[in-house]
PDB file of N, CA and C in Angstrom:
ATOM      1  N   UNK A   1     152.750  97.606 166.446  1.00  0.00           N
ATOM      2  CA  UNK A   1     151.796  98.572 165.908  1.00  0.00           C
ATOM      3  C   UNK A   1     152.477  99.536 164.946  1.00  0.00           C
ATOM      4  N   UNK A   2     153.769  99.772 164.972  1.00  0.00           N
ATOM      5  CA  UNK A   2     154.657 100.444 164.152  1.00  0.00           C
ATOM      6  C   UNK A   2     154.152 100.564 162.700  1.00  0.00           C
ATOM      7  N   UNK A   3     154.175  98.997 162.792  1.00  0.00           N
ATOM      8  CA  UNK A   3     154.255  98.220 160.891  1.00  0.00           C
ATOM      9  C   UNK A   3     152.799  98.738 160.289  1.00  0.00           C
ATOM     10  N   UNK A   4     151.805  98.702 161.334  1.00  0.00           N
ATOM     11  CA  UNK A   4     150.274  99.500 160.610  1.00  0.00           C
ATOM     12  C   UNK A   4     150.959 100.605 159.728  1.00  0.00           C
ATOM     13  N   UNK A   5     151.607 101.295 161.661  1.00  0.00           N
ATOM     14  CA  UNK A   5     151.009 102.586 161.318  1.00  0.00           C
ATOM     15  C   UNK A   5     152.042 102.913 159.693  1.00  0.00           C
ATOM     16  N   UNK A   6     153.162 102.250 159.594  1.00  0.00           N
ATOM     17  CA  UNK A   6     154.075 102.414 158.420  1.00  0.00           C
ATOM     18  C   UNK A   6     153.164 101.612 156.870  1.00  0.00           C
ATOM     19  N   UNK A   7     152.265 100.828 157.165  1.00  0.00           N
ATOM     20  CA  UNK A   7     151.473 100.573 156.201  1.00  0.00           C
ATOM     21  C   UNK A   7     149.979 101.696 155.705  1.00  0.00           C
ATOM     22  N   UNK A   8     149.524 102.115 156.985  1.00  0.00           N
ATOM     23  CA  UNK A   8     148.585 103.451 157.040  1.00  0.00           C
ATOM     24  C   UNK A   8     149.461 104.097 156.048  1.00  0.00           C
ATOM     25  N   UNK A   9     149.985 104.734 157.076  1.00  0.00           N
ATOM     26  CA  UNK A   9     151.271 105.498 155.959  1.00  0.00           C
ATOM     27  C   UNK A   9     151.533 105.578 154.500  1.00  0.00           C
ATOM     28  N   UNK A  10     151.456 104.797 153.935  1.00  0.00           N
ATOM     29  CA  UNK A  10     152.124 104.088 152.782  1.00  0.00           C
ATOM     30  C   UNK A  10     150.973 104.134 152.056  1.00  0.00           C
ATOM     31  N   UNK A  11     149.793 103.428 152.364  1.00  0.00           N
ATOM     32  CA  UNK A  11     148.509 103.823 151.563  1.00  0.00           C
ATOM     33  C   UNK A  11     148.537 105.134 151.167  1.00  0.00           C
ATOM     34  N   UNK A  12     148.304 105.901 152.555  1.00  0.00           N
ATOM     35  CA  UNK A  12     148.420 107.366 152.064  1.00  0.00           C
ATOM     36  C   UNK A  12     148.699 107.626 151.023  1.00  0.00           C
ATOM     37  N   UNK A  13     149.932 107.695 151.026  1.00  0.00           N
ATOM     38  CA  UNK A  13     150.709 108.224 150.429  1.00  0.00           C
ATOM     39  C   UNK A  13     150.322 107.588 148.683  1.00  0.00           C
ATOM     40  N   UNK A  14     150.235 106.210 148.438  1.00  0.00           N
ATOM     41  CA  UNK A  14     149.471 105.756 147.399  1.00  0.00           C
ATOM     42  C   UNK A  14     148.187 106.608 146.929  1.00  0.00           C
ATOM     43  N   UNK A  15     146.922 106.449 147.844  1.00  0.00           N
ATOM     44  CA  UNK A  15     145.654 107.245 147.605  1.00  0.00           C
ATOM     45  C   UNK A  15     146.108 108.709 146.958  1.00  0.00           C
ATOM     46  N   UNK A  16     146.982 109.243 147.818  1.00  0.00           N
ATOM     47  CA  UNK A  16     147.607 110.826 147.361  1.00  0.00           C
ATOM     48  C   UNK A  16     148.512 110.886 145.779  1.00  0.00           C
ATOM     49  N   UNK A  17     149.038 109.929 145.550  1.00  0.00           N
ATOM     50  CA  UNK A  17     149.538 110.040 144.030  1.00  0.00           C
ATOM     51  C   UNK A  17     148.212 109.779 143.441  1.00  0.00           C
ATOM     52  N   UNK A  18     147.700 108.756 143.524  1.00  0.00           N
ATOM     53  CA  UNK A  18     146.424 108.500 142.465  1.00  0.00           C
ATOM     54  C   UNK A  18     145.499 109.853 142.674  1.00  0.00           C
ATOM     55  N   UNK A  19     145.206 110.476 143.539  1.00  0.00           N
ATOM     56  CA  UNK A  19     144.749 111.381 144.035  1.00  0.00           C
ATOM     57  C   UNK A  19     144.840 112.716 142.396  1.00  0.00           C
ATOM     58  N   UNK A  20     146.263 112.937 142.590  1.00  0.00           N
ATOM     59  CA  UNK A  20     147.100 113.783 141.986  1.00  0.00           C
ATOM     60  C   UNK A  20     146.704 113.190 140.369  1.00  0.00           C
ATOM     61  N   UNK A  21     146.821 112.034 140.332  1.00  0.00           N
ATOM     62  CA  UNK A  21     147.062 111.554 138.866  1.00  0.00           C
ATOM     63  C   UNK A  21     145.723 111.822 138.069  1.00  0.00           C
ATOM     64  N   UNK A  22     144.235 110.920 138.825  1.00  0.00           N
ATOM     65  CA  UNK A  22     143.265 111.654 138.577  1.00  0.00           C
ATOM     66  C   UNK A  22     142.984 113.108 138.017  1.00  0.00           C
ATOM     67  N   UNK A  23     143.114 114.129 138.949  1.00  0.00           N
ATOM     68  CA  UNK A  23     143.098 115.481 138.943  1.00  0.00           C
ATOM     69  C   UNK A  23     143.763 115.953 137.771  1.00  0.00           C
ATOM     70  N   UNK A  24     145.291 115.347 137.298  1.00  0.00           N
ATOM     71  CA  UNK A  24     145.845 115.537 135.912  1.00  0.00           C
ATOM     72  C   UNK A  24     145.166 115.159 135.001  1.00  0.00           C
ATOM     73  N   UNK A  25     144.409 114.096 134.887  1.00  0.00           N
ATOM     74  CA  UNK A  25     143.082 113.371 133.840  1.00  0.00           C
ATOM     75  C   UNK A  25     142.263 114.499 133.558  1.00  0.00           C
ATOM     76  N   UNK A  26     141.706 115.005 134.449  1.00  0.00           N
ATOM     77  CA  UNK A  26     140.678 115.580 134.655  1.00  0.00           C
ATOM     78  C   UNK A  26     141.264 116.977 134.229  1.00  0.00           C
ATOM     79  N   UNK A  27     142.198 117.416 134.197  1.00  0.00           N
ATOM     80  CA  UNK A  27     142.615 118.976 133.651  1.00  0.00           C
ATOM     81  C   UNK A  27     142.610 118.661 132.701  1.00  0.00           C
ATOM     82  N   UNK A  28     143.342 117.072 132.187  1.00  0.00           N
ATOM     83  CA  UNK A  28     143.623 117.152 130.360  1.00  0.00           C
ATOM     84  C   UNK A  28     141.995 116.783 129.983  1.00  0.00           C
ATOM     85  N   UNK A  29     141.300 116.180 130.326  1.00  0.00           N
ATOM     86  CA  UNK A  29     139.740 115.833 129.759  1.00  0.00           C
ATOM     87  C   UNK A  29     138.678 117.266 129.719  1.00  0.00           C
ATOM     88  N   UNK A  30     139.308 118.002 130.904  1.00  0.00           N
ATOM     89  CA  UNK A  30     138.778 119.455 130.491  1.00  0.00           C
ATOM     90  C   UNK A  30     139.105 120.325 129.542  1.00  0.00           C
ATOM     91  N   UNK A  31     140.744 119.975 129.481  1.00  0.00           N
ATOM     92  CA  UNK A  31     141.052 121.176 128.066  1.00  0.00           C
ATOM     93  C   UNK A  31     140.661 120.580 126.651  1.00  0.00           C
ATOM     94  N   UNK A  32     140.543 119.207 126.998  1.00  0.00           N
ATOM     95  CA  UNK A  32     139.883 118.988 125.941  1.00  0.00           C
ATOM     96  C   UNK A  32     138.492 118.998 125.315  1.00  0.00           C
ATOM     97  N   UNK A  33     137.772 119.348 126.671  1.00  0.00           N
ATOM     98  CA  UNK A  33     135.940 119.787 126.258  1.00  0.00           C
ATOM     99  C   UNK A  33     136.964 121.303 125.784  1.00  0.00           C
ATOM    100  N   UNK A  34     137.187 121.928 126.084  1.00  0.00           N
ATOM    101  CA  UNK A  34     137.319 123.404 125.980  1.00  0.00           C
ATOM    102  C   UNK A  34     137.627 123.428 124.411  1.00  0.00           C
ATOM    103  N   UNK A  35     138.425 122.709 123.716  1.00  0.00           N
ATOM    104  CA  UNK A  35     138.758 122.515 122.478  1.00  0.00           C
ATOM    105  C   UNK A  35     137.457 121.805 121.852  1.00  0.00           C
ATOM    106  N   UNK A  36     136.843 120.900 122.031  1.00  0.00           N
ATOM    107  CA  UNK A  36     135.903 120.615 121.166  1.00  0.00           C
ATOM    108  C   UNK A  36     134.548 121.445 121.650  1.00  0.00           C
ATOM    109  N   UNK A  37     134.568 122.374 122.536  1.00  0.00           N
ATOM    110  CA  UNK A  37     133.904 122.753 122.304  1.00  0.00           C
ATOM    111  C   UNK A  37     133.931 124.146 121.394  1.00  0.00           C
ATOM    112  N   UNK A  38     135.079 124.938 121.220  1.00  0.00           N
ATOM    113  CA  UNK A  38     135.462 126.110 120.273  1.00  0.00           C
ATOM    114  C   UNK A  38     135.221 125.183 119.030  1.00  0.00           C
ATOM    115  N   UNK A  39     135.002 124.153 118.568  1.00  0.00           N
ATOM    116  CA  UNK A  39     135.011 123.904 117.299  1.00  0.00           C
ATOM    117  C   UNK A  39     133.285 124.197 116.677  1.00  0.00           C
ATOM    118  N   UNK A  40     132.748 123.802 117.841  1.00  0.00           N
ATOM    119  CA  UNK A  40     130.881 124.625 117.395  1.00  0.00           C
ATOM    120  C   UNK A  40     130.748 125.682 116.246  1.00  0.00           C
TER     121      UNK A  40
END
């Protein structure tokens, strides 16, 4: 049962970078409404 729980684990830890990486998308796709939108 080890090997799950070290595969559980491991997803985690996957889901949690993509997690993170998303969220960086999403700051740069916002500063970029913020910029096209000052161009109005």
């Amino acid at each position: 049962m080890g090997s799950w729980a070290d595969v559980v684990g491991s997803s985690g830890d996957v889901v949690g970078s993509w997690a993170d990486l998303v969220g960086s998308w999403a700051d740069v796709v916002g500063s970029w409404a913020d910029v096209v939108g000052s161009w109005d």
